[in-house]
Protein backbone atom coordinates (compact mmCIF):
# COMPACT_ATOMS: atom_id res chain seq x y z
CA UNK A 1 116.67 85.83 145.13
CA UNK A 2 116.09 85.22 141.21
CA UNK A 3 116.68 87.95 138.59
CA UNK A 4 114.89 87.20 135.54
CA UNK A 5 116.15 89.30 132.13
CA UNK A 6 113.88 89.54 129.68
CA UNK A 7 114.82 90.77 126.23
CA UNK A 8 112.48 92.28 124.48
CA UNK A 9 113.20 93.24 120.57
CA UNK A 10 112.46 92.60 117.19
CA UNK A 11 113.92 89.46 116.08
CA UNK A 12 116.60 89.53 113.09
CA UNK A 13 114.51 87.50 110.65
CA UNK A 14 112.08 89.99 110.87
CA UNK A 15 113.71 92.61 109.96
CA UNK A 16 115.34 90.47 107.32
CA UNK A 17 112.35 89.61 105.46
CA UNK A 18 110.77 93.55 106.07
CA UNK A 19 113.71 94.35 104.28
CA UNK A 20 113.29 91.98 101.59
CA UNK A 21 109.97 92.61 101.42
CA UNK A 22 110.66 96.60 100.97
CA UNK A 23 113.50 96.10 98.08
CA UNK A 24 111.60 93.92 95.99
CA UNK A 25 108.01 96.37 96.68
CA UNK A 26 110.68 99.21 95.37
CA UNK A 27 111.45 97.30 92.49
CA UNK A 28 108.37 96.29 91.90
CA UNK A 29 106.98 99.55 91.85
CA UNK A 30 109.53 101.87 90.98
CA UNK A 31 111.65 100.06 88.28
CA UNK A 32 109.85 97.10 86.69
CA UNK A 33 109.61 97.37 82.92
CA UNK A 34 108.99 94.33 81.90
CA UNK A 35 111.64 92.56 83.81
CA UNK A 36 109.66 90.25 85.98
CA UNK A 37 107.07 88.72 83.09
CA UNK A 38 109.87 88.26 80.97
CA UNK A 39 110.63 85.21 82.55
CA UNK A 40 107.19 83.73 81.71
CA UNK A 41 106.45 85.93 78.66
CA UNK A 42 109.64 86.55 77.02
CA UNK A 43 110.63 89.98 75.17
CA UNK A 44 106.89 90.42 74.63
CA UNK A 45 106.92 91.52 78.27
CA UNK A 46 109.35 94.56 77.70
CA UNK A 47 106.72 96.07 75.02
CA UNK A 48 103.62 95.19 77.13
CA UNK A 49 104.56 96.35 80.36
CA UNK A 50 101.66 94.97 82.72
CA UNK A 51 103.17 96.26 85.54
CA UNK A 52 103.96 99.43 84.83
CA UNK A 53 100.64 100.47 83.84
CA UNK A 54 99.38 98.94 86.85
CA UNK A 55 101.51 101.15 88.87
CA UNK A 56 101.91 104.23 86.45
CA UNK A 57 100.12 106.20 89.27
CA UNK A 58 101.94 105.24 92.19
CA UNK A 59 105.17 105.76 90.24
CA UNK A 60 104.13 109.55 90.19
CA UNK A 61 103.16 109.66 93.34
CA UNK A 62 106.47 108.48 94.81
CA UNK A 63 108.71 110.66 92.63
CA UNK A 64 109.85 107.71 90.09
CA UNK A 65 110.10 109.53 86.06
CA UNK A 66 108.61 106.93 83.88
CA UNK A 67 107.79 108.87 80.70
């Protein structure tokens, strides 16, 4: 007689890389002003703020004060 266990789950990495995935999408969204240009576009990217105004909306709509 053979018993076979199966394991069935999410793997680790996965949930790794969800999670990375999910802090930097917060950042991203929530916090970003200028930050993440500023590497390619120096201090001009803290008065600009591309991605801000891209997400100005979805910044309300999750709660974040931006203004």
């Amino acid at each position: 007689m053979q018993i076979n266990i199966s394991k069935s789950g999410i793997p680790i990495f996965a949930i790794v890389l969800l999670a990375i995935v999910f802090v930097f999408g917060l950042f991203f969204v929530g916090y970003d002003q200028g930050h993440i240009f500023s590497i390619v576009l120096g201090e001009q990217a803290f008065e600009d703020l591309y991605i801000h105004e891209l997400t100005h909306d979805m910044r309300h709509a999750a709660g974040f004060p931006c203004h």
